[in-house]
N, C-alpha and C. Protein backbone atom coordinates (compact mmCIF):
# COMPACT_ATOMS: atom_id res chain seq x y z
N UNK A 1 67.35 -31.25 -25.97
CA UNK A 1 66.52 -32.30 -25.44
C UNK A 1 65.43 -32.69 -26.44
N UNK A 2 65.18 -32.10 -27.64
CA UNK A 2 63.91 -32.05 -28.21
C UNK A 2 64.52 -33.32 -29.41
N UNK A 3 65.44 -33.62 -29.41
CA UNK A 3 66.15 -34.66 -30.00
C UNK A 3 66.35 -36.33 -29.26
N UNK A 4 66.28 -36.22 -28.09
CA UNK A 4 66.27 -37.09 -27.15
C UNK A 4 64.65 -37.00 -26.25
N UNK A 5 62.91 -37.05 -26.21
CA UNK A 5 62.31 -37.20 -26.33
C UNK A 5 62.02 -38.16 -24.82
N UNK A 6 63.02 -38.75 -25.03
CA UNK A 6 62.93 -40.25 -23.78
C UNK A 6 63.40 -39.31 -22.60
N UNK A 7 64.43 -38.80 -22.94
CA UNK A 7 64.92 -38.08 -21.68
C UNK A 7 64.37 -36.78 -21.09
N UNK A 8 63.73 -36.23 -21.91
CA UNK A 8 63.27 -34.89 -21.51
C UNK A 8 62.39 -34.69 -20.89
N UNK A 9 61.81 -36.15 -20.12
CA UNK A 9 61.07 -35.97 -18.68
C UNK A 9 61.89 -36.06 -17.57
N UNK A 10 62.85 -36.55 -17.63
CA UNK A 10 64.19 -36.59 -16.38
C UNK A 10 65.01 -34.83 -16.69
N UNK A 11 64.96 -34.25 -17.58
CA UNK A 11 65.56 -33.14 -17.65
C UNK A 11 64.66 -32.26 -17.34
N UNK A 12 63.14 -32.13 -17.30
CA UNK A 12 62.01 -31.50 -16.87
C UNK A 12 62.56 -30.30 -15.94
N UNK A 13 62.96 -30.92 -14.66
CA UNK A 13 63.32 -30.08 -13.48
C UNK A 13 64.46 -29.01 -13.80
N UNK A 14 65.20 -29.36 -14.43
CA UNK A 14 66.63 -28.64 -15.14
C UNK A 14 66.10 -27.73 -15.66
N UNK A 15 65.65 -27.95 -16.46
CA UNK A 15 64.80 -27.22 -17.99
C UNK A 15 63.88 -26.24 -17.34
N UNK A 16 63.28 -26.46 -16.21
CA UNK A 16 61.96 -25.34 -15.24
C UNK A 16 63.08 -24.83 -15.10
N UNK A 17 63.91 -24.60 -14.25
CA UNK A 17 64.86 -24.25 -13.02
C UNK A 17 65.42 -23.35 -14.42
N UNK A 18 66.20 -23.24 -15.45
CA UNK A 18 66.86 -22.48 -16.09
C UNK A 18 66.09 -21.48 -16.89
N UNK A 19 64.47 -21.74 -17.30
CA UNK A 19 64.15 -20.73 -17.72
C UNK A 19 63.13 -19.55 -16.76
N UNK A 20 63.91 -19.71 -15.30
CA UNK A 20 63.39 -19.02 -14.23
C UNK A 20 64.83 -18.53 -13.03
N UNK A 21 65.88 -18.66 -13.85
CA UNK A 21 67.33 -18.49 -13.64
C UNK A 21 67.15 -17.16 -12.60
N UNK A 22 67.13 -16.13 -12.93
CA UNK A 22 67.03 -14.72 -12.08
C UNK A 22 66.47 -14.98 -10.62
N UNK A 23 65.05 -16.12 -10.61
CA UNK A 23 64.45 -15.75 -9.53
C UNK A 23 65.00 -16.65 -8.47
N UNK A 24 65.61 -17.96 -9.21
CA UNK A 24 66.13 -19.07 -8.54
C UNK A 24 67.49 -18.57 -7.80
N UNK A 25 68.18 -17.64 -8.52
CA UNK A 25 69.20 -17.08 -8.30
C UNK A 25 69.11 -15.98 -6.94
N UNK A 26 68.09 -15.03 -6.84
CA UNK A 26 67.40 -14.03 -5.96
C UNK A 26 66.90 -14.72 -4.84
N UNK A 27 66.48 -16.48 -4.76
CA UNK A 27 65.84 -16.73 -4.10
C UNK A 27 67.72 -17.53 -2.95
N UNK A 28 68.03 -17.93 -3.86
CA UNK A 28 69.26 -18.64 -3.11
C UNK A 28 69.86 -17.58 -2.41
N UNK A 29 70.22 -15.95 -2.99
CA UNK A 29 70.69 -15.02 -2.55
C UNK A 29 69.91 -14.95 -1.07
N UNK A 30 68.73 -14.44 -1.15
CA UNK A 30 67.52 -14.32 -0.13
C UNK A 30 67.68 -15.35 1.16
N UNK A 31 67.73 -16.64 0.76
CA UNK A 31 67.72 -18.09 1.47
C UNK A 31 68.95 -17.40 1.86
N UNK A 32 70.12 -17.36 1.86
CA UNK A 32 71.35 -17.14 2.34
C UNK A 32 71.57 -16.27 3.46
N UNK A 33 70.83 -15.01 3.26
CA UNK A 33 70.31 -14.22 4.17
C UNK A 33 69.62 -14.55 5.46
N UNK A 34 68.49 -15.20 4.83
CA UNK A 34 67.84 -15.66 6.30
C UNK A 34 68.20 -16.65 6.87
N UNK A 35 68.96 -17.69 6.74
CA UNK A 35 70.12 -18.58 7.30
C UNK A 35 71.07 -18.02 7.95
N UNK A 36 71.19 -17.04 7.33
CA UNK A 36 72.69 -16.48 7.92
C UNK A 36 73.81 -17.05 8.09
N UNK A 37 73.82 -17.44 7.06
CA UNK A 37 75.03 -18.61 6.56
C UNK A 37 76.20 -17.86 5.53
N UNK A 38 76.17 -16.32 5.19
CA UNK A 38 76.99 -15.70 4.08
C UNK A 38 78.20 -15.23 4.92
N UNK A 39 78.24 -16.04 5.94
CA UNK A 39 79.88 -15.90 6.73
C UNK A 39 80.59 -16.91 6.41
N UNK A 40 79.83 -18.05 6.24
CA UNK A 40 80.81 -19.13 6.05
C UNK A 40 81.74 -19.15 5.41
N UNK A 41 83.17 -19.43 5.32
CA UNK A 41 83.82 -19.90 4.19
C UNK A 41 83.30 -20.97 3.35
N UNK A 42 82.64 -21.78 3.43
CA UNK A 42 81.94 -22.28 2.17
C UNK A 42 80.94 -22.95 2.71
N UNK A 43 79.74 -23.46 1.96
CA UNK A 43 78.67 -23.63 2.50
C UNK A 43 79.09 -25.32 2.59
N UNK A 44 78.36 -25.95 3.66
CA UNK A 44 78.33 -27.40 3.78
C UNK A 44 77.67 -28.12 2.41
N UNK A 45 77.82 -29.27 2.20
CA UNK A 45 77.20 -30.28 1.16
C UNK A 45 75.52 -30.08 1.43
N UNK A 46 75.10 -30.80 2.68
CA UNK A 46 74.31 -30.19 3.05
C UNK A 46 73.15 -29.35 2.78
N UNK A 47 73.86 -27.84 2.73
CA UNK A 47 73.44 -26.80 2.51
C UNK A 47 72.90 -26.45 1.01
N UNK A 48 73.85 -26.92 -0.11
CA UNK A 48 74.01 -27.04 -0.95
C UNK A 48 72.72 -27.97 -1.56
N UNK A 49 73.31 -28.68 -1.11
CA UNK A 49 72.04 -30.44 -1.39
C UNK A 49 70.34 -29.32 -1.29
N UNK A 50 70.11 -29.03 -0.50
CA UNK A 50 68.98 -28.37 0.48
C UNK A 50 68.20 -27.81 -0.67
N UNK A 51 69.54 -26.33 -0.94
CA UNK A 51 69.07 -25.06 -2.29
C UNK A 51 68.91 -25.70 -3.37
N UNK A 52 69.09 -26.78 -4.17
CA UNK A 52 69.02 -27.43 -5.27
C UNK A 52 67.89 -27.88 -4.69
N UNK A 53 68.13 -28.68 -4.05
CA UNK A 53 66.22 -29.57 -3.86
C UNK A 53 65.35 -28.21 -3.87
N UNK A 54 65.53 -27.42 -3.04
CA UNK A 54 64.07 -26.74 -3.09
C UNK A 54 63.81 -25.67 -4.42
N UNK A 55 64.97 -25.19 -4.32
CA UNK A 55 64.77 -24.38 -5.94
C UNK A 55 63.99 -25.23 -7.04
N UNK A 56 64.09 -26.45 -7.19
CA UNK A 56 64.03 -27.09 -8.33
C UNK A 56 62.52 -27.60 -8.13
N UNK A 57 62.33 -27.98 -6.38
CA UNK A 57 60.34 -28.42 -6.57
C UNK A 57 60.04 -27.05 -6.32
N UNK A 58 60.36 -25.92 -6.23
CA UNK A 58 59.27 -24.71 -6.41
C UNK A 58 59.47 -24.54 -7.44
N UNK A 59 60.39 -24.21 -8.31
CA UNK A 59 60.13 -23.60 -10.07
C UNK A 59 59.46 -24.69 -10.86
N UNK A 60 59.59 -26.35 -10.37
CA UNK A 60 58.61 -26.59 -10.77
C UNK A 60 57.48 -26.75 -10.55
N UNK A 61 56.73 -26.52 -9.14
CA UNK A 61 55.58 -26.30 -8.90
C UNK A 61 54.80 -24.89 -9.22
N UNK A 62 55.79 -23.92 -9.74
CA UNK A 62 55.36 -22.62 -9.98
C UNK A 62 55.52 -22.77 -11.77
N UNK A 63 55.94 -23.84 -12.40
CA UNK A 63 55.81 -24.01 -13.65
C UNK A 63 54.79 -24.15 -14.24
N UNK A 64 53.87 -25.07 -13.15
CA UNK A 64 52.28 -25.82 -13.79
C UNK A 64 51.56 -24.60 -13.84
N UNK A 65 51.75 -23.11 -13.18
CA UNK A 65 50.64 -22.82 -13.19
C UNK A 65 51.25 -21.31 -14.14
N UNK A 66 52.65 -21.19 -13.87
CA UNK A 66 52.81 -19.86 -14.73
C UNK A 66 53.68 -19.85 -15.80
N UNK A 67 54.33 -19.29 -16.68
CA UNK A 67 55.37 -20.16 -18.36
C UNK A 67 56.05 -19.00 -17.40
N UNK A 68 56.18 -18.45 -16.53
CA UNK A 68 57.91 -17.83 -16.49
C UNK A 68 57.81 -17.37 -14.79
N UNK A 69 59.04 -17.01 -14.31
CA UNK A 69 59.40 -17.06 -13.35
C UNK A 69 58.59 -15.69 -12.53
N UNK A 70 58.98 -15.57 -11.36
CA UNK A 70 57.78 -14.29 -10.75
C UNK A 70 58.66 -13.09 -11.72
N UNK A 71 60.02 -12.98 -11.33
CA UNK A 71 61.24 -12.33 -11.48
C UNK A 71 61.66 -11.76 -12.94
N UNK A 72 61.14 -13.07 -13.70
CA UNK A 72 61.32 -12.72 -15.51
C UNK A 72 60.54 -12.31 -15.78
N UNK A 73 58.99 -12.35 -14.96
CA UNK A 73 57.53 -11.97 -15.49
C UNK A 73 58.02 -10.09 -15.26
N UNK A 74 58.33 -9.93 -13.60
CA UNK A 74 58.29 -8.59 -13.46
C UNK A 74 59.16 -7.51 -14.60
N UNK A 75 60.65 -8.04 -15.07
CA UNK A 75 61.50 -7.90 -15.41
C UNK A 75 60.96 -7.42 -17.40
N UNK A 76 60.09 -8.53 -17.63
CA UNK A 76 59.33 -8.03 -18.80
C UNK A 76 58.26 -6.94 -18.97
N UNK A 77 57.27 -7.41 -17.74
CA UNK A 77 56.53 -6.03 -17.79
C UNK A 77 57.43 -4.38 -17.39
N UNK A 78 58.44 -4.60 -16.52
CA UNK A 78 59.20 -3.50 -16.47
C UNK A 78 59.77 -3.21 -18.04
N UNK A 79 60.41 -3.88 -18.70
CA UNK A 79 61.32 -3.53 -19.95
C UNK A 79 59.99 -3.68 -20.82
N UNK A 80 58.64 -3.52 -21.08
CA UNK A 80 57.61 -3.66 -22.33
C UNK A 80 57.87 -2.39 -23.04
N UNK A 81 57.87 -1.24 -22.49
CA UNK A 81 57.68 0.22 -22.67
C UNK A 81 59.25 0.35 -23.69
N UNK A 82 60.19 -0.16 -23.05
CA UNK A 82 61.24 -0.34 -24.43
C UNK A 82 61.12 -0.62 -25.95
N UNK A 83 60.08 -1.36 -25.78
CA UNK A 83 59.14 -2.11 -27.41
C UNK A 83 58.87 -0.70 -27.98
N UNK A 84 58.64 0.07 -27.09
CA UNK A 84 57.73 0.91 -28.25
C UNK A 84 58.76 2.20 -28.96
N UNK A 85 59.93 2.73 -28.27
CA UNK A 85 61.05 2.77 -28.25
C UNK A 85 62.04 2.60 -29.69
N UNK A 86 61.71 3.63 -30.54
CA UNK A 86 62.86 3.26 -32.22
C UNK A 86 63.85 3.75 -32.09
């Protein structure tokens, strides 16, 4: 995108949403759960439509205020102690 300039405010939401992949992923898992929708043979359009919309305005409303996901944040401070590690 850093080549295309014009577009990389329409790719914005994409671009949040993938470098917060784990939590977006944990959160759809989670959402699935409390729906109770992981019987279905496949989820409705719908349903689908729903997890994309909301995944995409929370990672980017959780973008403005943090550079990484709750999930990648924890995931780093867990693996730091590896750094030190030869």
């Amino acid at each position: 995108m850093d080549a295309f300039l014009r577009f990389h405010r329409f790719a914005r939401p994409v671009i949040v949403v993938g470098s917060m992949s784990l939590t977006a992923y944990v959160f759809h898992v989670v959402g699935i759960r409390i729906l109770g929708i992981e019987e279905l043979p496949g989820s409705p359009v719908h349903v689908l439509l729903a997890f994309i919309v909301a995944v995409t305005v929370l990672a980017t409303l959780w973008s403005r205020s943090f550079r990484r996901g709750l999930l990648e944040w924890l995931m780093a401070k867990a693996t730091k102690p590896a750094e030190l590690i030869r």
